[in-house]
C-alpha atoms as a PDB file:
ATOM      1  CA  UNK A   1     -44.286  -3.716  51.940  1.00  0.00           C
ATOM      2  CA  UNK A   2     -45.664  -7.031  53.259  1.00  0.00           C
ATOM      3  CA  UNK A   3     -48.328  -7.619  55.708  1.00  0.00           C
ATOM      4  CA  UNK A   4     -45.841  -7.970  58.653  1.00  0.00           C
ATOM      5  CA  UNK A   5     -44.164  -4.472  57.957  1.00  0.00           C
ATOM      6  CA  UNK A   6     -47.446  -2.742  57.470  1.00  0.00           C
ATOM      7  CA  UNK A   7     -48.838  -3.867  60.933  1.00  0.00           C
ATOM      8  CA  UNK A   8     -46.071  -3.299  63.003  1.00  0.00           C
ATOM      9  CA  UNK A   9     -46.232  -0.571  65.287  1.00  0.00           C
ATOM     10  CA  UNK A  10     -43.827   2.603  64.475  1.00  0.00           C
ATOM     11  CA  UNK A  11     -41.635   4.379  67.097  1.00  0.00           C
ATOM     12  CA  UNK A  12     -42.604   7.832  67.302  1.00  0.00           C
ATOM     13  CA  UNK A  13     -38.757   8.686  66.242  1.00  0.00           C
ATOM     14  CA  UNK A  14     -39.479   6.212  62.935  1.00  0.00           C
ATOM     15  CA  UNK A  15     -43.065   7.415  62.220  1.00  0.00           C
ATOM     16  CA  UNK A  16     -41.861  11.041  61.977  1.00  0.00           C
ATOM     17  CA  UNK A  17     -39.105  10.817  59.503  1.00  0.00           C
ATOM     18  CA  UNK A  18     -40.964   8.613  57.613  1.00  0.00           C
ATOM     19  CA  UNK A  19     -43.794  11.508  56.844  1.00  0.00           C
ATOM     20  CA  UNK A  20     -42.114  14.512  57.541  1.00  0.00           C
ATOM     21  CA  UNK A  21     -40.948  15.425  54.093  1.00  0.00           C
ATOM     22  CA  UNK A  22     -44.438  15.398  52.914  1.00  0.00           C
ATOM     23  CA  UNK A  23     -46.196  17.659  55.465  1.00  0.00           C
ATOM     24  CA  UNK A  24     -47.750  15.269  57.886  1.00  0.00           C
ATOM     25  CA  UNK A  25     -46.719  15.174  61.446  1.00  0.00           C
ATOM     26  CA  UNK A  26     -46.635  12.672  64.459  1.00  0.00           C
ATOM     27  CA  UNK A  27     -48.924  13.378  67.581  1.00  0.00           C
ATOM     28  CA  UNK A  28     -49.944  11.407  70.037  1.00  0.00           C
ATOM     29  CA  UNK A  29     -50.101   7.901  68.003  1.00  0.00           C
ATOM     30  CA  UNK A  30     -51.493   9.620  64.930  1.00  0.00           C
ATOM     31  CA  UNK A  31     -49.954  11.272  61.510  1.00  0.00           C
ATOM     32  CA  UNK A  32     -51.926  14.483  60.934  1.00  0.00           C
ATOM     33  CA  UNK A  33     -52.069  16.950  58.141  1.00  0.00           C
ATOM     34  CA  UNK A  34     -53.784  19.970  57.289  1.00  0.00           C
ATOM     35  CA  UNK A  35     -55.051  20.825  53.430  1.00  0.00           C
ATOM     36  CA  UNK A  36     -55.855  24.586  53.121  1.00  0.00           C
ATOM     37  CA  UNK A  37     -59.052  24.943  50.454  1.00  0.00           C
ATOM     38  CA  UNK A  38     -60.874  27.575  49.403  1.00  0.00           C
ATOM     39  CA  UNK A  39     -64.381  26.329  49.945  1.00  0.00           C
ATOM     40  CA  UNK A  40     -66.598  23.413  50.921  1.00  0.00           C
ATOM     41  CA  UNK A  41     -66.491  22.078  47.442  1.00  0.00           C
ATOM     42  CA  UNK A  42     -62.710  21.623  47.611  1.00  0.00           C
ATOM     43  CA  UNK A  43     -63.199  19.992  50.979  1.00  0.00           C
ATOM     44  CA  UNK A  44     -65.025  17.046  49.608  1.00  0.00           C
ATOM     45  CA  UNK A  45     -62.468  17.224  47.167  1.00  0.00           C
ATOM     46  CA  UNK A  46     -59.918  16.900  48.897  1.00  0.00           C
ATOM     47  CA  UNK A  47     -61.791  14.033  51.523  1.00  0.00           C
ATOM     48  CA  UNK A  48     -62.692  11.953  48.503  1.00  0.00           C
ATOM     49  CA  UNK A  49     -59.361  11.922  47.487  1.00  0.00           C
ATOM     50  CA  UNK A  50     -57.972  11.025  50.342  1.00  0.00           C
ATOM     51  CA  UNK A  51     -60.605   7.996  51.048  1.00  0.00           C
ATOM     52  CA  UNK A  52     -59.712   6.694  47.523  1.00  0.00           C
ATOM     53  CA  UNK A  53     -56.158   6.784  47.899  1.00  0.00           C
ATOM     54  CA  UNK A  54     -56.387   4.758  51.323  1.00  0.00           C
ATOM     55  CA  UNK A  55     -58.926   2.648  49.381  1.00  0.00           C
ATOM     56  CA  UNK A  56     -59.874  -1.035  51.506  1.00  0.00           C
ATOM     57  CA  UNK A  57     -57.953   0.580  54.359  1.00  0.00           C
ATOM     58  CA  UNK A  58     -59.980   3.987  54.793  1.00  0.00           C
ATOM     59  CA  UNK A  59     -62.531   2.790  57.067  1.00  0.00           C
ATOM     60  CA  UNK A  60     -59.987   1.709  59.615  1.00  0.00           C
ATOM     61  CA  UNK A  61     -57.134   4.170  59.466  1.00  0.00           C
ATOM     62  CA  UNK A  62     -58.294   7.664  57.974  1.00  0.00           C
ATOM     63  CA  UNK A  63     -60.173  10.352  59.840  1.00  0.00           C
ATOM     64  CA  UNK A  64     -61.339  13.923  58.063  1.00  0.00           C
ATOM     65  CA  UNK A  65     -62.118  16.954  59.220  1.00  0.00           C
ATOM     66  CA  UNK A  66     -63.816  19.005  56.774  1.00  0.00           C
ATOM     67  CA  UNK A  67     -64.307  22.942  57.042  1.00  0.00           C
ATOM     68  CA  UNK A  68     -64.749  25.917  54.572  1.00  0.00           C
ATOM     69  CA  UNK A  69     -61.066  27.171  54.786  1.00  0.00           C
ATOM     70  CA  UNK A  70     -59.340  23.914  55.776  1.00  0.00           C
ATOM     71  CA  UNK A  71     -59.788  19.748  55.521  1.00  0.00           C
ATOM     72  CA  UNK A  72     -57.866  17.768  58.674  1.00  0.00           C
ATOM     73  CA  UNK A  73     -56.479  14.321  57.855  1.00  0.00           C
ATOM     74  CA  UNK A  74     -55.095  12.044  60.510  1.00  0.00           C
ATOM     75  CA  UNK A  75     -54.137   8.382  60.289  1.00  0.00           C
ATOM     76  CA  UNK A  76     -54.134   5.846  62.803  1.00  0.00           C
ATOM     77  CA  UNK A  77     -54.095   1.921  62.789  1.00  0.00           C
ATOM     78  CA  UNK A  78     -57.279   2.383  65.091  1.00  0.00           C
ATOM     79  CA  UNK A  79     -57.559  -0.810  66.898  1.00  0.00           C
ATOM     80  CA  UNK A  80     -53.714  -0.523  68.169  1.00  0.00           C
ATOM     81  CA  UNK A  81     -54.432   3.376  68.593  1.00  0.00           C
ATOM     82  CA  UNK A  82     -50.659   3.503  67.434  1.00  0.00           C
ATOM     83  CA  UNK A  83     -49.290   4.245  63.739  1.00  0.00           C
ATOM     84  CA  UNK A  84     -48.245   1.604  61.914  1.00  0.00           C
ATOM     85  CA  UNK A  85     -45.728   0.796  58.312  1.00  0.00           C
ATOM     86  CA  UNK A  86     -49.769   0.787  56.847  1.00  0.00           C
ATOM     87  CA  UNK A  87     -50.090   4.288  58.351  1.00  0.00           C
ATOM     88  CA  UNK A  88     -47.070   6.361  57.063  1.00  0.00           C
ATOM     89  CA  UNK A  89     -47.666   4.057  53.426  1.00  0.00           C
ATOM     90  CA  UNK A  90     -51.169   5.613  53.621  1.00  0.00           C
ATOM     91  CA  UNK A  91     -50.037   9.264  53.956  1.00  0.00           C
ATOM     92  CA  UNK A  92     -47.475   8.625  50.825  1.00  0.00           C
ATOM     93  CA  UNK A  93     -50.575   7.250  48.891  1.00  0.00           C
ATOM     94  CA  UNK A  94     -52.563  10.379  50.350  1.00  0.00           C
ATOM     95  CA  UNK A  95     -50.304  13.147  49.462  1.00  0.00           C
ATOM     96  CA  UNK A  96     -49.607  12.159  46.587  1.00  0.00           C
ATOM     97  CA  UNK A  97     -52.932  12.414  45.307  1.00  0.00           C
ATOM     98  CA  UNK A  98     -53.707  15.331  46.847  1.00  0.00           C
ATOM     99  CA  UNK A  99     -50.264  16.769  45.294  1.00  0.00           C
ATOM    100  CA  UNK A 100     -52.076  15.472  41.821  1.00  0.00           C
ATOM    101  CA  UNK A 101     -54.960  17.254  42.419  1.00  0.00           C
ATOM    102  CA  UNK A 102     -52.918  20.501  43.111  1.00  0.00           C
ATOM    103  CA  UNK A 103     -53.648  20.470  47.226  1.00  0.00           C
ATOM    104  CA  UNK A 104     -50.756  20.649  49.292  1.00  0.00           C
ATOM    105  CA  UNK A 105     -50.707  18.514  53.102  1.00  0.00           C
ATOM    106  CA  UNK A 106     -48.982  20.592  55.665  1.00  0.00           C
ATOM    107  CA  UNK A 107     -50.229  22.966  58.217  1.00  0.00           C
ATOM    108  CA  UNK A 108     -47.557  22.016  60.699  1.00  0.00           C
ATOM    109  CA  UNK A 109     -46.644  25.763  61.894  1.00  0.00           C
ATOM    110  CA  UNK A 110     -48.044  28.853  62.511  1.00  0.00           C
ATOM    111  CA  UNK A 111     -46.040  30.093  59.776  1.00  0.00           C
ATOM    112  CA  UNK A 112     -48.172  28.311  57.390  1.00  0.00           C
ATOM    113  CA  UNK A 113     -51.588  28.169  59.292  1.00  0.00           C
ATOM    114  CA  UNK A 114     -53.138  30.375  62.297  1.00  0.00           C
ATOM    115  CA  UNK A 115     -53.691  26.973  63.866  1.00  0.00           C
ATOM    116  CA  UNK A 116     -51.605  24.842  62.766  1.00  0.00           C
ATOM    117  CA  UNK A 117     -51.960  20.450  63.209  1.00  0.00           C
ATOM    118  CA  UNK A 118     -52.497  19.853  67.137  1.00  0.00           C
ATOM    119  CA  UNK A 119     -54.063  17.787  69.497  1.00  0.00           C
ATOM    120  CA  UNK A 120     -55.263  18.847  73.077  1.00  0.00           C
ATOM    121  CA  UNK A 121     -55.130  16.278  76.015  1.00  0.00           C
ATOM    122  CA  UNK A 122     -56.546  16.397  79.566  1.00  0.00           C
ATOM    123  CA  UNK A 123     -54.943  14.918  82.296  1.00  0.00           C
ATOM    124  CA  UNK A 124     -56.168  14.651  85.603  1.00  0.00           C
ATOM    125  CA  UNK A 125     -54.083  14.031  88.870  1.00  0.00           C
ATOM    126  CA  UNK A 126     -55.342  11.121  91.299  1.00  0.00           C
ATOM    127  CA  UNK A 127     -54.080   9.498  94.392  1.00  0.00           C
ATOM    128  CA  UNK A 128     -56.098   6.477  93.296  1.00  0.00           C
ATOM    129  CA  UNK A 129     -56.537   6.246  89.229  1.00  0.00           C
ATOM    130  CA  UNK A 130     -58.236   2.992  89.362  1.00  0.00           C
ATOM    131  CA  UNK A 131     -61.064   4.812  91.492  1.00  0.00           C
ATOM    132  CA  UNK A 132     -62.215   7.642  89.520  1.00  0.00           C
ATOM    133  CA  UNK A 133     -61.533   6.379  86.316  1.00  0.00           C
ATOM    134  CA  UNK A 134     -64.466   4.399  85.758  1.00  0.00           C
ATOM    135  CA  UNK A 135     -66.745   8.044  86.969  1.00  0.00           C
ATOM    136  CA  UNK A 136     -65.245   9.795  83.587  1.00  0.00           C
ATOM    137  CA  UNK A 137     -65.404   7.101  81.247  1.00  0.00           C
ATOM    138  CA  UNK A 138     -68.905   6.832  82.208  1.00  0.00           C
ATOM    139  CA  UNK A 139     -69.691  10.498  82.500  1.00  0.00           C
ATOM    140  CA  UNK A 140     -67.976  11.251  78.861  1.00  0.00           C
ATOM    141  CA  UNK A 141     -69.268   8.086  77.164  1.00  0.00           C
ATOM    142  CA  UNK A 142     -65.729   7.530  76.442  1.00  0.00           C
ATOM    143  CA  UNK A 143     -64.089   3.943  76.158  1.00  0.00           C
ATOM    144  CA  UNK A 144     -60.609   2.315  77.079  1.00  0.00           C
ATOM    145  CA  UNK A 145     -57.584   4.019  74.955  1.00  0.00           C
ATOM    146  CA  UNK A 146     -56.086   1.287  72.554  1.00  0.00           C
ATOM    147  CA  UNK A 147     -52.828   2.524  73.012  1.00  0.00           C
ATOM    148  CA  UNK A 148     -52.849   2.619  76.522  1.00  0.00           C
ATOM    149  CA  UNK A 149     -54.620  -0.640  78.095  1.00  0.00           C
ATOM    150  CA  UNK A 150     -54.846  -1.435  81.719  1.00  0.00           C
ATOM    151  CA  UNK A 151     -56.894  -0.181  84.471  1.00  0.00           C
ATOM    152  CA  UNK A 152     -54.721   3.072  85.020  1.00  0.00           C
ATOM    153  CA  UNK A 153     -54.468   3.676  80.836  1.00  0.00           C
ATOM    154  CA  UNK A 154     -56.114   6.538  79.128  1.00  0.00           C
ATOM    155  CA  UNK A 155     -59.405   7.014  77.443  1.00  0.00           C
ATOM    156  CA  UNK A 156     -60.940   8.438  74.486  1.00  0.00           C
ATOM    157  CA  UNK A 157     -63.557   9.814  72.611  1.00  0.00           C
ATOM    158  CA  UNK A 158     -65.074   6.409  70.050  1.00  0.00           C
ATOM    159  CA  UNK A 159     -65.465   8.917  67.579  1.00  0.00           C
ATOM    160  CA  UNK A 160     -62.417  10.444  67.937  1.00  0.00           C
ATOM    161  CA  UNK A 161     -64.068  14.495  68.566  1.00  0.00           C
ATOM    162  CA  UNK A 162     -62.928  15.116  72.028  1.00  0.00           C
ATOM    163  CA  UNK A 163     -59.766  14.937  73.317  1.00  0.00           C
ATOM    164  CA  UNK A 164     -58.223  11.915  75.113  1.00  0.00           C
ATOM    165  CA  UNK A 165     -58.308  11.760  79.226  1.00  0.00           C
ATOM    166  CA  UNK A 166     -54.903  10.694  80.995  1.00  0.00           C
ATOM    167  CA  UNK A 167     -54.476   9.880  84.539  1.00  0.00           C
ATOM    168  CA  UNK A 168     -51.515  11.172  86.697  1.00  0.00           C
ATOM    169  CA  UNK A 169     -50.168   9.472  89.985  1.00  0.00           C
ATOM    170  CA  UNK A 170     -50.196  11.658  93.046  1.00  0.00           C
ATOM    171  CA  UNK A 171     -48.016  11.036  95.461  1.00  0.00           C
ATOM    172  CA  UNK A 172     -49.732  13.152  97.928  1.00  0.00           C
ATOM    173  CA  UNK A 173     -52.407  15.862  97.780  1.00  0.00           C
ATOM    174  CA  UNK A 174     -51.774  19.447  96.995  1.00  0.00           C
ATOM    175  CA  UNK A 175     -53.821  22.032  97.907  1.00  0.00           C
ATOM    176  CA  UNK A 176     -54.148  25.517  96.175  1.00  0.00           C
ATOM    177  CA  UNK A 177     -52.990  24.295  92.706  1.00  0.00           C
ATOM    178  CA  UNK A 178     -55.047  22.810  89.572  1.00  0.00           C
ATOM    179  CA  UNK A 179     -55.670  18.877  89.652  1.00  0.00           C
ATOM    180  CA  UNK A 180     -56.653  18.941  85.708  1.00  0.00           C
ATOM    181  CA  UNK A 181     -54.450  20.327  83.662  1.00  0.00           C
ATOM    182  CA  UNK A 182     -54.217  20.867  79.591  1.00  0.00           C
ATOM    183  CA  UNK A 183     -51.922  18.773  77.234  1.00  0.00           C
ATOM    184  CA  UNK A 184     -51.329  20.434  73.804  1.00  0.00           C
ATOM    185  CA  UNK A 185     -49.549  18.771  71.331  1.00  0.00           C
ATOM    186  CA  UNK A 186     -47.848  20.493  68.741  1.00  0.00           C
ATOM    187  CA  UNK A 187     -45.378  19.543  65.678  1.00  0.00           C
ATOM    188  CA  UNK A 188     -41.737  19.037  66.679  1.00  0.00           C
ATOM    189  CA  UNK A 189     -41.066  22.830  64.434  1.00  0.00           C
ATOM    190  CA  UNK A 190     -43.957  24.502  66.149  1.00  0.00           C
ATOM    191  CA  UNK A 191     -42.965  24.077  70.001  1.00  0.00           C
ATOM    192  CA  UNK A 192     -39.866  26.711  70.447  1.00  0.00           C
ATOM    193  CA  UNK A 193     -42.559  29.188  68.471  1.00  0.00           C
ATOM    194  CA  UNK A 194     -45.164  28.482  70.963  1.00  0.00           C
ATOM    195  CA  UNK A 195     -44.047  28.496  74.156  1.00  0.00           C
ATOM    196  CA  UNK A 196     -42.566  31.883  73.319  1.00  0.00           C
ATOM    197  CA  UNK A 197     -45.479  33.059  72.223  1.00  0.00           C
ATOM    198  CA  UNK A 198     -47.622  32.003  75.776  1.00  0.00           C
ATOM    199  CA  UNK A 199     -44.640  33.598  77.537  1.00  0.00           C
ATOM    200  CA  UNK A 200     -45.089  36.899  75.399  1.00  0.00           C
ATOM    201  CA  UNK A 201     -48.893  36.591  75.578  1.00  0.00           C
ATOM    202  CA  UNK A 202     -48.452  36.521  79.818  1.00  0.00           C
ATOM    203  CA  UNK A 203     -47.554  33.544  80.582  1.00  0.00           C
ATOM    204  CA  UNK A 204     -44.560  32.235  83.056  1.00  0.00           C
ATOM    205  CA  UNK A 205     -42.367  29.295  82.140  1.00  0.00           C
ATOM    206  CA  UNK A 206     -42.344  26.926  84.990  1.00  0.00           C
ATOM    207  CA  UNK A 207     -40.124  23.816  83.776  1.00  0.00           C
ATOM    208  CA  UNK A 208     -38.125  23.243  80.798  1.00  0.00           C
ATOM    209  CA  UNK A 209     -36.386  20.774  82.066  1.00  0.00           C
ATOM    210  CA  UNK A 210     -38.114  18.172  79.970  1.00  0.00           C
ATOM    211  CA  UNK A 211     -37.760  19.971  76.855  1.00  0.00           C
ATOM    212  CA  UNK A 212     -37.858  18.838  74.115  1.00  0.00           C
ATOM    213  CA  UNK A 213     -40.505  16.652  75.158  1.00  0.00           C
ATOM    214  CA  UNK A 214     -42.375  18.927  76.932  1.00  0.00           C
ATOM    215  CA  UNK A 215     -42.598  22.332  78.400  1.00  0.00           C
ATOM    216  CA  UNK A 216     -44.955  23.295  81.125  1.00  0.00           C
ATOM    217  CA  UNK A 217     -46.358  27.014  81.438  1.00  0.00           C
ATOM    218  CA  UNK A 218     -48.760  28.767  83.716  1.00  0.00           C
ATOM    219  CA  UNK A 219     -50.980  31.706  83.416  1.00  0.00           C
ATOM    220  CA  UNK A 220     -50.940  35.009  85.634  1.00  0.00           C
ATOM    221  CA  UNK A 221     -52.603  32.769  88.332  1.00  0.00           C
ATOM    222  CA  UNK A 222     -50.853  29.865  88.054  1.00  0.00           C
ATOM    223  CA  UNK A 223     -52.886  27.305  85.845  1.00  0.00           C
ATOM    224  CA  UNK A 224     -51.207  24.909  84.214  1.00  0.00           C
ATOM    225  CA  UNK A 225     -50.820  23.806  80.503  1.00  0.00           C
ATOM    226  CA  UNK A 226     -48.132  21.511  79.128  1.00  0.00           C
ATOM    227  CA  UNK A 227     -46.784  21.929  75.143  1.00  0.00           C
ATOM    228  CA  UNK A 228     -45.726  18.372  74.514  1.00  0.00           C
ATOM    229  CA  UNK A 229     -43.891  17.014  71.744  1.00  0.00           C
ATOM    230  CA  UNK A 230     -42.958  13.405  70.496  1.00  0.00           C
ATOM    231  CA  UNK A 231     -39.100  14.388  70.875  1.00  0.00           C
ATOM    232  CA  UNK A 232     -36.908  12.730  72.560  1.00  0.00           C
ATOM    233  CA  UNK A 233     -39.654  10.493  73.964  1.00  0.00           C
ATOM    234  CA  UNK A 234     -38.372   6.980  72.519  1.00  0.00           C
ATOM    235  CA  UNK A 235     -34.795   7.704  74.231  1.00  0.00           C
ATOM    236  CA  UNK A 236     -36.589   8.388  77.570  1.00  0.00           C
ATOM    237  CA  UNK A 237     -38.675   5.100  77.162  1.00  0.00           C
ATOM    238  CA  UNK A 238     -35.672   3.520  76.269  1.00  0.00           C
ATOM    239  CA  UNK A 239     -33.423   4.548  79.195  1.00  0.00           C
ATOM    240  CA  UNK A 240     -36.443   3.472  81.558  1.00  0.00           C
ATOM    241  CA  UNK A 241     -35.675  -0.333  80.496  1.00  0.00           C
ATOM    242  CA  UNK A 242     -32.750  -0.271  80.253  1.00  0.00           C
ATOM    243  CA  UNK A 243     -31.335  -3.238  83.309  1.00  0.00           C
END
């Protein structure tokens, strides 16, 4: 790979097929894993493994989560906030010295984790964006999203702990309904499983007719959540542009 393929940015459709037969998963801009271990030793392990394998390119594209039970990867050409050829090279390199150390990268169901690989979103409906953004970017110490410039984009955590803030146009005020809502993203073969589990669990289905991209649900009283997906996303994007 030269160094024209390894920074260009990946469609979501391209990033997932090029990692999903090794257990890493597209969300939201990022290729994430989970490594179940049986201690903290195996954690650093496993993270040491995985710094190696990304060697010069560690510092600007891997991210670990180490715990007891379980170590979280995710990669991420950071200063595009998108993933990149470098990315989906890097979880190749990864997994296959994790696979060498006998660790296996997966975690994308419930089937093989209680939690499986996610990411949680907030997004918060405005009638003027470019107003209150500033107040939360200031009040969370966050900074402009990479992947989403402008003065209406999203923004995120610089260390990459909490989850990212998007903004929603309004087209008018509503009264008697939640303004923030909750964005979790799942693996493309963990959705169907988890909306029917919030709908067993209580919940009501309110709109599927985004699905596979998204599904939103509501509680007993109403508040909202969203289980998003990358599917079918680069289609949408592509029929918006289309002349």
């Amino acid at each position: 790979m030269n160094e024209t393929e390894a920074g260009r940015r990946l469609s979501r459709t391209a990033a997932s097929e090029q990692v999903v037969d090794i257990g890493w998963r597209y969300l939201l801009g990022t290729l994430s894993t989970s490594v179940a271990v049986g201690s903290m030793a195996e954690s650093v392990q496993v993270a040491k493994a995985a710094v190696s394998a990304c060697s010069e390119h560690a510092e600007a594209h891997l991210r670990v989560d180490l715990r007891p039970d379980r170590v979280e990867l995710s990669l991420q050409t950071r200063t595009m906030g998108a993933v990149t050829g470098r990315d989906a090279a890097l979880a190749r390199a990864v997994t296959a010295a994790l696979t060498g150390l006998g660790f296996r990268t997966g975690g994308s169901t419930t089937g093989e984790l209680p939690r499986p690989v996610q990411m949680l979103e907030l997004a918060i409906d405005a009638m003027d964006i470019v107003a209150i953004r500033p107040f939360w970017e200031a009040v969370l110490a966050y900074v402009d999203d990479p992947g989403d410039p402008g003065p209406d984009g999203g923004i995120v955590d610089p260390t990459g702990q909490l989850p990212t803030i998007w903004f929603q146009q309004m087209d008018a005020e509503r009264l008697q309904r939640n303004r923030i809502h909750l964005d979790i993203t799942v693996a493309h073969d963990e959705a169907a499983d988890r909306v029917a589990a919030a709908v067993a669990a209580g919940g009501r289905l309110i709109d599927d007719s985004y699905a596979r991209s998204f599904w939103v649900l509501a509680d007993a009283e109403g508040n909202e959540v969203c289980v998003c997906t990358w599917t079918d996303r680069d289609e949408r994007d592509a029929a918006r542009t289309e002349p």
